[in-house]
C-alpha atoms as a PDB file:
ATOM      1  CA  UNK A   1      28.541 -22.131 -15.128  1.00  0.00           C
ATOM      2  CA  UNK A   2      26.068 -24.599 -16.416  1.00  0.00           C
ATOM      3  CA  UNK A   3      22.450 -23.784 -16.738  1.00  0.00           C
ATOM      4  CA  UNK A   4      20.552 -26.299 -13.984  1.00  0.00           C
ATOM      5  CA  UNK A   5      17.698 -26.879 -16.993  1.00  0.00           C
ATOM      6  CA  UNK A   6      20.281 -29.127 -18.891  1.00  0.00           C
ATOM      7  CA  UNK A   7      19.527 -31.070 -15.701  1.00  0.00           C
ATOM      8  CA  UNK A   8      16.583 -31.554 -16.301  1.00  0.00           C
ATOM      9  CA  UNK A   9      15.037 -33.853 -18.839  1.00  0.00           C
ATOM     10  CA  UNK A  10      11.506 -32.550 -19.295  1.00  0.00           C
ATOM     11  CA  UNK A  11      13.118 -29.044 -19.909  1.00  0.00           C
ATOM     12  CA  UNK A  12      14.652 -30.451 -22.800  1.00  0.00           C
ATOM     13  CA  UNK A  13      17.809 -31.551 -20.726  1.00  0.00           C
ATOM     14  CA  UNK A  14      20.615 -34.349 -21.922  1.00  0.00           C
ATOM     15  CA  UNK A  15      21.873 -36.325 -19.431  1.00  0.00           C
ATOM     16  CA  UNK A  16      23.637 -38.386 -21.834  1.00  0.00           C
ATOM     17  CA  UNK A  17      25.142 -35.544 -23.362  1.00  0.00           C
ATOM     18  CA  UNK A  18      26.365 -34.044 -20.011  1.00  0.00           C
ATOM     19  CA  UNK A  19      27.930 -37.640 -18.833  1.00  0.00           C
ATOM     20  CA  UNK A  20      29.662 -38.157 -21.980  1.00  0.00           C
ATOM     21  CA  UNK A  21      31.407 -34.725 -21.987  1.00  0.00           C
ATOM     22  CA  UNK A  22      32.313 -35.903 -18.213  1.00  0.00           C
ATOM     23  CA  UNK A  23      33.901 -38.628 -19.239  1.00  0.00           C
ATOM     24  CA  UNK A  24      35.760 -36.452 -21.881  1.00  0.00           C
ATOM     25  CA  UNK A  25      37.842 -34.510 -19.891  1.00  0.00           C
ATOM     26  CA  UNK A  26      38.498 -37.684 -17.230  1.00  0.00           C
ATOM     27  CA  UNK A  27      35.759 -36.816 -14.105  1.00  0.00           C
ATOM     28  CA  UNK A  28      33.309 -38.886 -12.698  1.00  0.00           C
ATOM     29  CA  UNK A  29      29.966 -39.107 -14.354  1.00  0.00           C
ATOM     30  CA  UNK A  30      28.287 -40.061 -11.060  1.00  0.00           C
ATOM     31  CA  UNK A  31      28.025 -36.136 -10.434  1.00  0.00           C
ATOM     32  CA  UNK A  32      25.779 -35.749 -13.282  1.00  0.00           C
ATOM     33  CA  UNK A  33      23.478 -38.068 -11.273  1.00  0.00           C
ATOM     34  CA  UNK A  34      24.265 -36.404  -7.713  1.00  0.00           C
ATOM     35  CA  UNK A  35      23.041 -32.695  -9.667  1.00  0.00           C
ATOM     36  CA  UNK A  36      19.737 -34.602 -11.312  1.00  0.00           C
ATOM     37  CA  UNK A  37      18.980 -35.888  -7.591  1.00  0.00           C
ATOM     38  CA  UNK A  38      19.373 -32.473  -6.045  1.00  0.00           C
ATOM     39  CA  UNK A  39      17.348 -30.448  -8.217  1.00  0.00           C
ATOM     40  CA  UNK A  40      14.971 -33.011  -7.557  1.00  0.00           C
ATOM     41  CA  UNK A  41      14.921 -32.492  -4.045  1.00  0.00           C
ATOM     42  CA  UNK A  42      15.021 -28.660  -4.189  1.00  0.00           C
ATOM     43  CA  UNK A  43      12.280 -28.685  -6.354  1.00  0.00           C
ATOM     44  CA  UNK A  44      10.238 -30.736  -4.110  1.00  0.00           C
ATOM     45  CA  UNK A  45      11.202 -28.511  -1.099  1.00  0.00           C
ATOM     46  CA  UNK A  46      10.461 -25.698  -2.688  1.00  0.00           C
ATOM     47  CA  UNK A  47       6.887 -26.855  -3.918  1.00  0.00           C
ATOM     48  CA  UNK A  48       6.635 -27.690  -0.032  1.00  0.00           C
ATOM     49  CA  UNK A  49       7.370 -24.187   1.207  1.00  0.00           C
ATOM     50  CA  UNK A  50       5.212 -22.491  -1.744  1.00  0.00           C
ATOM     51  CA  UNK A  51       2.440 -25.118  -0.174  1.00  0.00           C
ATOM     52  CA  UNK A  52       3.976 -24.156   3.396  1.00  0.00           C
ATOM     53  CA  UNK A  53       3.745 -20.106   2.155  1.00  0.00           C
ATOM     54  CA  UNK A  54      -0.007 -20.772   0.745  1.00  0.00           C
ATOM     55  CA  UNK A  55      -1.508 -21.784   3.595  1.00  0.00           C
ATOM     56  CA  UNK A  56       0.008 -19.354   6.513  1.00  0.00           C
ATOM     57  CA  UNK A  57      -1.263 -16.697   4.098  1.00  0.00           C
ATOM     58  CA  UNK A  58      -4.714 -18.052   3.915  1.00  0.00           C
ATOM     59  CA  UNK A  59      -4.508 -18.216   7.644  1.00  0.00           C
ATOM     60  CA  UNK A  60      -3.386 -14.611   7.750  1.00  0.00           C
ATOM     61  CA  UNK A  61      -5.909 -13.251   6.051  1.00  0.00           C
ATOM     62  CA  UNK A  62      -8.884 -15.438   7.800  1.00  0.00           C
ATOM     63  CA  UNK A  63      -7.515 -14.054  11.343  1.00  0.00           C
ATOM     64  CA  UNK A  64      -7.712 -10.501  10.064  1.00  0.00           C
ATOM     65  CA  UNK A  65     -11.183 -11.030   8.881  1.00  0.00           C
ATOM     66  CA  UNK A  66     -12.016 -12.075  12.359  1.00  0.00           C
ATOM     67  CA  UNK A  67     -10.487  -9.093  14.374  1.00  0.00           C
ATOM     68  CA  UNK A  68     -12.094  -7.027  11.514  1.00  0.00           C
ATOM     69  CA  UNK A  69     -15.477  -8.405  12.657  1.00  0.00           C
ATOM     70  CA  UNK A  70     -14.512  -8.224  16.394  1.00  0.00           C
ATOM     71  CA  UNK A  71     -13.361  -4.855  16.115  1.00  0.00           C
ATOM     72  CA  UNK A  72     -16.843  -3.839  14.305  1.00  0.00           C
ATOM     73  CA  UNK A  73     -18.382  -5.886  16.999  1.00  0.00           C
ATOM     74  CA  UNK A  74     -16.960  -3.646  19.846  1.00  0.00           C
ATOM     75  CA  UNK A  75     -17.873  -0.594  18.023  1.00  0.00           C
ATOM     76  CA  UNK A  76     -21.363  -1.250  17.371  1.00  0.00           C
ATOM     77  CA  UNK A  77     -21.446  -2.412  20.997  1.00  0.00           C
ATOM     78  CA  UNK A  78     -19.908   0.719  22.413  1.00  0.00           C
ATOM     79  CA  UNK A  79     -22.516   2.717  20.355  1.00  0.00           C
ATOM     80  CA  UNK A  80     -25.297   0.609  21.540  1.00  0.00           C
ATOM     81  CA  UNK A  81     -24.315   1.612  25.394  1.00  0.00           C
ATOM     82  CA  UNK A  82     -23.474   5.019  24.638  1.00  0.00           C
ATOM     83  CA  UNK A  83     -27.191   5.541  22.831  1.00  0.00           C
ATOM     84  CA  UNK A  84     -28.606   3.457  25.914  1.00  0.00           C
ATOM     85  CA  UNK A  85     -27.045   6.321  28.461  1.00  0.00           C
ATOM     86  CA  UNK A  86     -28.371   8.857  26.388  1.00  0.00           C
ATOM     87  CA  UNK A  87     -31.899   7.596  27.112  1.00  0.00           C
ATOM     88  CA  UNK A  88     -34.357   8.553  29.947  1.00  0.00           C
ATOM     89  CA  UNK A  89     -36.558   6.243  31.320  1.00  0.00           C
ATOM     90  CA  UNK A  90     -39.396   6.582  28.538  1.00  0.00           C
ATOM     91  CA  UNK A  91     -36.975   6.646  26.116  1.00  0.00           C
ATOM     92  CA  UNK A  92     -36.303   9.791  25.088  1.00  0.00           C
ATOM     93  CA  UNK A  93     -33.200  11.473  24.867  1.00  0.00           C
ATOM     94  CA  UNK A  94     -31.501  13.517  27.543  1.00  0.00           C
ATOM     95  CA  UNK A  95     -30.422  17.108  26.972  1.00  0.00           C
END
């Protein structure tokens, strides 16, 4: 199994290299290109779903900020009333 960096020319890859043993042992050096265009397109769809995986995270954690603030909302809300029931009509609290 070949290593898909030999692919790949800025990781120190030889296309050449890879071709010429190709042509070697009688198979079609057109593959070598095929691979090359591949991990090119992998790479670029992975990059997308990293971008893709970046954002719906960000997202995430900006809607649980929001019920976090809700939630804190509701509470202080619910203690307000509560506190407000507790009160007579002068303001002082019932026994």
């Amino acid at each position: 199994m070949l290593d898909i960096n030999i692919f790949r020319e800025e990781k120190g890859g030889d296309l050449e290299k890879i071709k010429d043993s190709q042509r070697k042992r009688g198979k079609d050096e057109e593959i070598v290109d095929k691979v090359v265009e591949m991990v090119k397109k992998w790479r670029d769809m992975k990059n997308k779903v990293e971008t893709i995986n970046y954002y719906r995270n960000r997202i995430g954690k900006m809607i649980a900020k929001k019920k976090e603030r809700r939630r804190k909302g509701r509470k202080r809300k619910r203690e307000r009333n509560g506190n407000e029931r507790d009160m007579g009509i002068y303001g002082e609290k019932r026994g």
